[in-house]
Protein backbone atom coordinates (compact mmCIF):
# COMPACT_ATOMS: atom_id res chain seq x y z
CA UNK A 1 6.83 -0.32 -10.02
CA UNK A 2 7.24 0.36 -6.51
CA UNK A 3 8.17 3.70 -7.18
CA UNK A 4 5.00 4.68 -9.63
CA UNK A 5 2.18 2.31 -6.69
CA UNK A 6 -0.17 5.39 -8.09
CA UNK A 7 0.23 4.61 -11.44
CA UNK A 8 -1.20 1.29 -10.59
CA UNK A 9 -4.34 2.34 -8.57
CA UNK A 10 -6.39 2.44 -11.46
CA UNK A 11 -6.80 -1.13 -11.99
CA UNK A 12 -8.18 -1.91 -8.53
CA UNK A 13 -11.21 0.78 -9.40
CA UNK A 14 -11.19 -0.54 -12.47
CA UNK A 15 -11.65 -4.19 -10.74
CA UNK A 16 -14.08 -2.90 -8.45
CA UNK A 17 -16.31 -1.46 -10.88
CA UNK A 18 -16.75 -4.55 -12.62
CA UNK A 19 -17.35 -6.39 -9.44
CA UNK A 20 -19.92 -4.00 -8.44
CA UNK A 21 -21.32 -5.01 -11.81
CA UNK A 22 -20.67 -9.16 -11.96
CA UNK A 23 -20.60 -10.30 -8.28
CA UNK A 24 -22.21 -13.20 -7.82
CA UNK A 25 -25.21 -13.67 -6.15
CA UNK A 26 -23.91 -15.86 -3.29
CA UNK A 27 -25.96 -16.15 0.52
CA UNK A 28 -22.73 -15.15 2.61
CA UNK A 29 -22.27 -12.65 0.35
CA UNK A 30 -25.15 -10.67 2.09
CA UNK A 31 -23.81 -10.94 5.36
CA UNK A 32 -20.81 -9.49 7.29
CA UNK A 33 -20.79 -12.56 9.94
CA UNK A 34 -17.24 -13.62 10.72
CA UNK A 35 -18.25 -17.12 11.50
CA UNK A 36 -20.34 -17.72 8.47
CA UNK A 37 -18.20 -16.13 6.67
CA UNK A 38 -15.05 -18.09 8.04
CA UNK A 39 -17.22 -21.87 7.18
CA UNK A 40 -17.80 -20.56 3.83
CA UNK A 41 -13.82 -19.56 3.26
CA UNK A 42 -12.99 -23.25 4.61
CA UNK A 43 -15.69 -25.04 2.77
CA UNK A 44 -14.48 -23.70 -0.49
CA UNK A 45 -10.76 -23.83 -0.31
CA UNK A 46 -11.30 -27.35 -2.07
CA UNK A 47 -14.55 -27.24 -3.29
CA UNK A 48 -15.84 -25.46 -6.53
CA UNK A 49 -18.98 -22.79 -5.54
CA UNK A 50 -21.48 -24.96 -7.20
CA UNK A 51 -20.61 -27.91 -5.29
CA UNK A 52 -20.30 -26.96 -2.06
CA UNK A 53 -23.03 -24.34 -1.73
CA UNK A 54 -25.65 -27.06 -0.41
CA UNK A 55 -22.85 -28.20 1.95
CA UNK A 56 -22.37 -24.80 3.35
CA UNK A 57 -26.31 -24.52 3.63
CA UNK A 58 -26.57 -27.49 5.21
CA UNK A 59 -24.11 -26.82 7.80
CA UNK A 60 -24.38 -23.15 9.06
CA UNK A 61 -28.07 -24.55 8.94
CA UNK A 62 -27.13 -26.92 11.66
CA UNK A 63 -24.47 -24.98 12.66
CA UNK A 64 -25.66 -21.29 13.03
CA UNK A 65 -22.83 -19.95 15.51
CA UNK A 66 -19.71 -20.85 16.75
CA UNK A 67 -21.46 -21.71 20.03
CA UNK A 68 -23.68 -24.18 18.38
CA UNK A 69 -20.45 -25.82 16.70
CA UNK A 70 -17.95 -25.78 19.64
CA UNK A 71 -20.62 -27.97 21.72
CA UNK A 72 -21.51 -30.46 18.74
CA UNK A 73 -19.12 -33.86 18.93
CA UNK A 74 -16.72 -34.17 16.44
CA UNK A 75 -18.46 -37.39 15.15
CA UNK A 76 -21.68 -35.20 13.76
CA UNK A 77 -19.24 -32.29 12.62
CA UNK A 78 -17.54 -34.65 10.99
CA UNK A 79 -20.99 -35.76 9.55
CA UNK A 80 -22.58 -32.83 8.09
CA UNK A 81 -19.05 -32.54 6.22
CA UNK A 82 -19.59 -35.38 4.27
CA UNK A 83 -19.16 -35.18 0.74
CA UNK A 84 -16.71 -32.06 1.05
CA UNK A 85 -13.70 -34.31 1.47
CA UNK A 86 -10.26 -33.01 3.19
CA UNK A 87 -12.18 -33.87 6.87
CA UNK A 88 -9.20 -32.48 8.41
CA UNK A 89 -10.55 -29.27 7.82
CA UNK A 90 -14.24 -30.32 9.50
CA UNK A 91 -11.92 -31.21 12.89
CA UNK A 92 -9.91 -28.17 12.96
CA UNK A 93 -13.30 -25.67 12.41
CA UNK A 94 -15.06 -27.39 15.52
CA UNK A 95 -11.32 -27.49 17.45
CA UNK A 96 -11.37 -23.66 16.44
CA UNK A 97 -14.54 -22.97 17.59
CA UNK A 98 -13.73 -24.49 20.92
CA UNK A 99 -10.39 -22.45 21.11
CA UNK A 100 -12.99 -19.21 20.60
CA UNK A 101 -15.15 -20.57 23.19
CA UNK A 102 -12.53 -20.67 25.77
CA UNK A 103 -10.19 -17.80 24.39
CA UNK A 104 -12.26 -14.67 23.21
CA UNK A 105 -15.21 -15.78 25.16
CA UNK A 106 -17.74 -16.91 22.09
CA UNK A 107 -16.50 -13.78 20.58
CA UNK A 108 -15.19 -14.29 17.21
CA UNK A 109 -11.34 -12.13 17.38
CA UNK A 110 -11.88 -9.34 14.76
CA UNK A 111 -7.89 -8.61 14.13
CA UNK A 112 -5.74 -10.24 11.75
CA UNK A 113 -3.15 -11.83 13.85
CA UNK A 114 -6.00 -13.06 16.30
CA UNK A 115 -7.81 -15.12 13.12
CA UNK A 116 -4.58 -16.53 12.29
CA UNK A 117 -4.02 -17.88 15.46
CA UNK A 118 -6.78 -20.16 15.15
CA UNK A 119 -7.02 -24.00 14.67
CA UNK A 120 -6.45 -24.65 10.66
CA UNK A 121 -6.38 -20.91 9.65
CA UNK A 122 -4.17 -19.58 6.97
CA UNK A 123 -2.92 -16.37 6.22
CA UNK A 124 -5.37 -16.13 3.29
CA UNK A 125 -8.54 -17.18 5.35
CA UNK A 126 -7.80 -14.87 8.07
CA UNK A 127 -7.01 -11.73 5.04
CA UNK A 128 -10.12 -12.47 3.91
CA UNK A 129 -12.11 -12.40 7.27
CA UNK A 130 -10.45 -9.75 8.00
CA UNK A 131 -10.88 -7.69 5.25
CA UNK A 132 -14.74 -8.75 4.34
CA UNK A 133 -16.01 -8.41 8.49
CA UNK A 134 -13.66 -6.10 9.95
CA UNK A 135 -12.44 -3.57 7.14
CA UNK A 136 -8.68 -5.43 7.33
CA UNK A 137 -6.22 -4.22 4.93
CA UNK A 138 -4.60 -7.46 3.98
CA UNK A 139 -4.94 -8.86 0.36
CA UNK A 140 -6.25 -12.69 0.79
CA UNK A 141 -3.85 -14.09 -1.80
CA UNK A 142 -4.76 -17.58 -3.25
CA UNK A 143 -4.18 -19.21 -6.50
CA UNK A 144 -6.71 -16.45 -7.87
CA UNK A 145 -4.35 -13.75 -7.46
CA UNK A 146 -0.99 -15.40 -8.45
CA UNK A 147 -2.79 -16.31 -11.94
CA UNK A 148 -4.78 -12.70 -12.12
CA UNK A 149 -1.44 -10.65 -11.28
CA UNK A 150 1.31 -12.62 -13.05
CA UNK A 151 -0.74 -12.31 -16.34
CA UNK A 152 -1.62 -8.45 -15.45
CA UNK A 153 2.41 -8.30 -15.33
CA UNK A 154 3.51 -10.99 -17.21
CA UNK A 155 5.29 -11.52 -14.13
CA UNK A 156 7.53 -14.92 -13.99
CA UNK A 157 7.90 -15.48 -10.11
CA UNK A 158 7.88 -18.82 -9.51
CA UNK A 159 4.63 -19.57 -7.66
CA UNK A 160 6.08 -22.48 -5.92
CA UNK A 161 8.44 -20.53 -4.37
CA UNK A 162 8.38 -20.36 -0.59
CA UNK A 163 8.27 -16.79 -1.22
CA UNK A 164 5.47 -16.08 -3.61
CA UNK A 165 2.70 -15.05 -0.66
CA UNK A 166 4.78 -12.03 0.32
CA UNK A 167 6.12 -11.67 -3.51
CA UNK A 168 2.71 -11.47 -4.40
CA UNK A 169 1.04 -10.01 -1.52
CA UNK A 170 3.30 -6.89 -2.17
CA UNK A 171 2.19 -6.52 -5.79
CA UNK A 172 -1.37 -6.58 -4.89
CA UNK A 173 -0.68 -3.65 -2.90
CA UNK A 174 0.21 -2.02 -6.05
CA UNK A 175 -3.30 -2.10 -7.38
CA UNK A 176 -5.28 -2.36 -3.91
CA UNK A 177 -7.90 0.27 -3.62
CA UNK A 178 -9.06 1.39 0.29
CA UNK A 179 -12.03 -1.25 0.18
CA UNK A 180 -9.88 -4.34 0.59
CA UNK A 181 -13.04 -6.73 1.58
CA UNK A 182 -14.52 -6.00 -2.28
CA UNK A 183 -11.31 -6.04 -3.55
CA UNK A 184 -10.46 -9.62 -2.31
CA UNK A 185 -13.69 -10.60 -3.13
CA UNK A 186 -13.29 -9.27 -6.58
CA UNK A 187 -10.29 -11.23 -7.27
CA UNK A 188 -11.28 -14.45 -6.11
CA UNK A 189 -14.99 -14.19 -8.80
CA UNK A 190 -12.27 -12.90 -11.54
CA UNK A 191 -9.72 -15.66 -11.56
CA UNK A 192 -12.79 -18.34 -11.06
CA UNK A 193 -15.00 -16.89 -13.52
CA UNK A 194 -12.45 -14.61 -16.27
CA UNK A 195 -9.17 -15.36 -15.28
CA UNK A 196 -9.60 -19.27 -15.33
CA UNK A 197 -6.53 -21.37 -15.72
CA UNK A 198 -7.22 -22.89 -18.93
CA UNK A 199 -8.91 -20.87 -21.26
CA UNK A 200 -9.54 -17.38 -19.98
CA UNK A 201 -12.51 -14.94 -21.31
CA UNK A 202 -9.97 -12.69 -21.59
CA UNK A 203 -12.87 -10.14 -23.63
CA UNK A 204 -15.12 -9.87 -20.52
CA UNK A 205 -12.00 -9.14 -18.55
CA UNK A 206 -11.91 -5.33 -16.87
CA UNK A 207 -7.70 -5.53 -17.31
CA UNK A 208 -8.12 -6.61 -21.31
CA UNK A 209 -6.72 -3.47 -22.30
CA UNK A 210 -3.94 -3.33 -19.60
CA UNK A 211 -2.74 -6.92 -18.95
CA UNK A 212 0.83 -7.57 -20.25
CA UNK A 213 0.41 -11.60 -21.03
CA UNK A 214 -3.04 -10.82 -23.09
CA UNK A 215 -1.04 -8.09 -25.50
CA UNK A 216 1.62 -10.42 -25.76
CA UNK A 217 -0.96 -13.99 -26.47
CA UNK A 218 0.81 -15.40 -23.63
CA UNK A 219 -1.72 -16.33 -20.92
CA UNK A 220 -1.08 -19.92 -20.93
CA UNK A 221 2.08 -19.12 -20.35
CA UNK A 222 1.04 -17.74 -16.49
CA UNK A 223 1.86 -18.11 -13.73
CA UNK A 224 4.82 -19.62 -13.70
CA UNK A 225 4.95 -23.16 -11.70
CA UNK A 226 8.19 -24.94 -11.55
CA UNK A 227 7.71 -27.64 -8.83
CA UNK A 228 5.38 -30.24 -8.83
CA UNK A 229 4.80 -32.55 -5.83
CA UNK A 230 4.71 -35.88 -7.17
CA UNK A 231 1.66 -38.51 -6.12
CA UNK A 232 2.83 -41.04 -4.02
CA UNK A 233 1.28 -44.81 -4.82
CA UNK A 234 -0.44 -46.06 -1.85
CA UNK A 235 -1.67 -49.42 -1.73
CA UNK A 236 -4.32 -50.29 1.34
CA UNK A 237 -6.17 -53.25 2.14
CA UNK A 238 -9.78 -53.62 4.29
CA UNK A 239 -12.19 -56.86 5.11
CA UNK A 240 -15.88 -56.18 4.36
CA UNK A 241 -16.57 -58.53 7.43
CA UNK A 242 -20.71 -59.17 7.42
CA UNK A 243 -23.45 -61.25 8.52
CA UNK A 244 -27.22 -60.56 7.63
CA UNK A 245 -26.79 -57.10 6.43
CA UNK A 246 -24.72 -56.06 9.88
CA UNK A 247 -20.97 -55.05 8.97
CA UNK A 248 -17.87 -54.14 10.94
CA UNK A 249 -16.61 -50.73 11.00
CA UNK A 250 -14.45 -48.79 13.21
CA UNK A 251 -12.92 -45.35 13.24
CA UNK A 252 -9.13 -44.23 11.75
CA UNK A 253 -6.87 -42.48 14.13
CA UNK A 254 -5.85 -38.83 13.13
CA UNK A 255 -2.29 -39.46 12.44
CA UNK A 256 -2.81 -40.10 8.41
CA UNK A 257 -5.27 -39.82 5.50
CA UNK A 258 -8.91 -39.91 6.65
CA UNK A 259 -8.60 -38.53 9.84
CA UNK A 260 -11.45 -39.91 12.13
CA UNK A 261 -13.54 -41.25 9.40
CA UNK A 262 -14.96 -44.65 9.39
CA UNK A 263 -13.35 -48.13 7.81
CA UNK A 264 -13.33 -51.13 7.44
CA UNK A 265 -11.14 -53.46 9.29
CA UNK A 266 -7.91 -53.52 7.69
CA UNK A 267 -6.81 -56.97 9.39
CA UNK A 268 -8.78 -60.67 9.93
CA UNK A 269 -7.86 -63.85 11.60
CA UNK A 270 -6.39 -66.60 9.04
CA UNK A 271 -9.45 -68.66 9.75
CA UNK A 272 -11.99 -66.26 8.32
CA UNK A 273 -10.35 -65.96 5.40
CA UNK A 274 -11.80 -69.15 4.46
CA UNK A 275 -14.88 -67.46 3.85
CA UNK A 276 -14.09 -64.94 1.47
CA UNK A 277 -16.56 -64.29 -1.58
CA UNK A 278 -13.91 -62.42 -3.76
CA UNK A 279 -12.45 -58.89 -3.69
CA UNK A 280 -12.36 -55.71 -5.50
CA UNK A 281 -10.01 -53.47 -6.25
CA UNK A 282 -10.76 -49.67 -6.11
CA UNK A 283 -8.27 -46.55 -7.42
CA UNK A 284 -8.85 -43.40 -5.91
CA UNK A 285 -7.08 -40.09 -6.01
CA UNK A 286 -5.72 -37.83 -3.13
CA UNK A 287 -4.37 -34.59 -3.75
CA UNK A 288 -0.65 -35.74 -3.77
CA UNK A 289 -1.69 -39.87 -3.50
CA UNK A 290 -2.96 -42.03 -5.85
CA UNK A 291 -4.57 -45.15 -3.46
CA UNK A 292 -4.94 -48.66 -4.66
CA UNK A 293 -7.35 -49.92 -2.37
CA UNK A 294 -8.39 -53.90 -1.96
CA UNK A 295 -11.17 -55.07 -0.16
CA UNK A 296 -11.78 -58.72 0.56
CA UNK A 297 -15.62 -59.75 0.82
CA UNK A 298 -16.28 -61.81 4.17
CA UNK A 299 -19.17 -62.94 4.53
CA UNK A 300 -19.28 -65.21 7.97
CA UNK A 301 -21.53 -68.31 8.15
CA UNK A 302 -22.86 -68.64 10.74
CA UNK A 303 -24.18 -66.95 14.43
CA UNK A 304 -21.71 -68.65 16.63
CA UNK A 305 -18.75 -67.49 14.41
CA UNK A 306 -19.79 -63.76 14.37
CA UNK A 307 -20.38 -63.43 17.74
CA UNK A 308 -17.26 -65.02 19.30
CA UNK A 309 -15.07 -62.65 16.70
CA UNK A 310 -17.42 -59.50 17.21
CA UNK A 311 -17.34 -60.25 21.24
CA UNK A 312 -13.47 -60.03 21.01
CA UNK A 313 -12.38 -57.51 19.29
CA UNK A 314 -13.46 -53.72 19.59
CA UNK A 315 -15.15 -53.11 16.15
CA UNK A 316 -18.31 -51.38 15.93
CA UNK A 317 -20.74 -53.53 14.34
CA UNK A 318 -23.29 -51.20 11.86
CA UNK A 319 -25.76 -51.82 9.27
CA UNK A 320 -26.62 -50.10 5.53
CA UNK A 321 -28.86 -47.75 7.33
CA UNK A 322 -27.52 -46.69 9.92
CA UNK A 323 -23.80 -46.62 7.85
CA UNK A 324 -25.37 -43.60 6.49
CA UNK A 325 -25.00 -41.42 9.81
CA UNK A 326 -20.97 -42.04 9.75
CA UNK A 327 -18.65 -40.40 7.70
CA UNK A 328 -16.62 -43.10 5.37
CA UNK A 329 -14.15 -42.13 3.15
CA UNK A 330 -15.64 -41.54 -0.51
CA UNK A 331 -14.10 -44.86 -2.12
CA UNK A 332 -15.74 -47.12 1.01
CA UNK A 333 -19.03 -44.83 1.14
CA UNK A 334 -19.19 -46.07 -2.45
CA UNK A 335 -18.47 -49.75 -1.97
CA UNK A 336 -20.86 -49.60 0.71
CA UNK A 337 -23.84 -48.31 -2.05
CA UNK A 338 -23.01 -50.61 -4.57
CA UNK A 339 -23.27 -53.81 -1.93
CA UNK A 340 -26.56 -52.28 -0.73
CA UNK A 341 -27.83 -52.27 -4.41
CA UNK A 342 -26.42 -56.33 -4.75
């Protein structure tokens, strides 16, 4: 192949002409803004389009520059994130926009390696910046183009491979027409909306008549994935400690899961267990954890009791209300709800 690359061009105009056709009709799609188009790239790394579009709204709504961001605290970045999950990417988009602040002077850095420098920015992210604001030539490769590609060639490289982005990076230059910002674009709406994992519309797909794994009724048999990271079981444990609709909280370090979100406390003094009104147990799923999570129901008695524990020890005492201007992870956000509604 690498010594016919023109005898692949054709099916990046082909690819292109059906984008031009079927792009979707997304709000950063109308603008060339690095920054916006940098939240939008981080937002939905995890996050299907037609989940996260109100979160991206919401947020370059509040959040209009990188200025704007740099100076917010991390406690209300951290809030207009919620319901987006993986906060760790909320911390390292305000820690970036600090680092642009002080290093390119408020000037977001329009060269590859400059993006990639950046606080929580990948080689993909900063390909597609790159490419979309600044004419870049690098292909953004995600799990888009593996899947689109390896079925094109009915190519078995191992996608877990540590070598699969440059494996796969090079064969996208094999079909990569001059406009790499539509082309990367292109791929990602084709392997979300044609080239799906399960079930492909292979019919309404512009490479029908030239991908390999479609002649051969092999699509579900791409890409090939040999490793799979196994969930670790996690078991954690927390003290719904409350008094007249005030609770304890306070907030996790950012050395584990959660980072910086709000808990409850995981720990209690032997003599307020006494007044425990049950537990429940909730199951939650991380990307490579599956967390069984207790919490014990403490509901203290009386004034004198709550104020002697509160006084000594550093917890930050909340209420249902005001709970809902913290970020808590989703399983405690929920527990939270469902003792509002008792």
């Amino acid at each position: 192949m690498k010594n016919n690359n023109s005898d692949f061009l054709h099916l990046g105009k082909k690819l292109l002409n059906w984008y031009h056709q079927n792009a979707r009709d997304l709000p950063f799609r109308k603008t060339k803004d690095p920054y916006k188009i940098w939240i939008c790239e981080i937002v939905f790394q995890q996050t299907r389009i037609a989940q996260g579009l109100n979160h991206y709204n919401n947020f370059v709504e509040r959040f209009p520059d990188v200025k704007t961001l740099a100076e917010a605290s991390e406690d209300e970045v951290l809030l207009y994130w919620k319901g987006l999950g993986y906060y760790s990417r909320a911390i390292n988009i305000h820690k970036a926009a600090q680092q642009i602040m002080s290093d390119y002077s408020g000037v977001f850095p329009s060269h590859y390696e400059d993006i990639l420098k950046l606080k929580g920015v990948g080689k993909y992210t900063a390909a597609a910046i790159s490419s979309i604001c600044f004419n870049g030539k690098m292909p953004a490769v995600d799990g888009n183009f593996y899947r689109v590609l390896s079925r094109v060639f009915a190519d078995d490289f191992d996608i877990s491979s540590s070598r699969a982005f440059v494996y796969f990076s090079e064969l996208s230059k094999l079909i990569m027409p001059e406009n790499v910002g539509d082309f990367n674009q292109a791929m990602m709406d084709l392997g979300s909306e044609i080239c799906k994992p399960r079930n492909p519309i292979c019919g309404d797909c512009p490479f029908n008549q030239d991908c390999i794994a479609f002649s051969l009724h092999k699509t579900d048999e791409f890409p090939v994935k040999t490793k799979k990271v196994k969930a670790q079981d996690l078991n954690l444990q927390y003290f719904f400690v409350h008094r007249n609709g005030k609770f304890l909280i306070q907030q996790r370090k950012d050395n584990f899961i959660w980072k910086k979100l709000f808990e409850f406390p995981t720990s209690i003094p032997e003599e307020l267990e006494q007044f425990g009104k049950g537990s429940k147990t909730l199951n939650h799923k991380l990307t490579h954890k599956n967390l069984t999570i207790e919490v014990n129901n403490i509901e203290i008695p009386s004034g004198k009791i709550w104020d002697d524990f509160t006084s000594k020890n550093e917890y930050l005492i909340t209420d249902f209300e005001s709970s809902l201007m913290r970020s808590f992870p989703k399983p405690l956000e929920n527990y939270i709800q469902n003792m509002l509604k008792e």
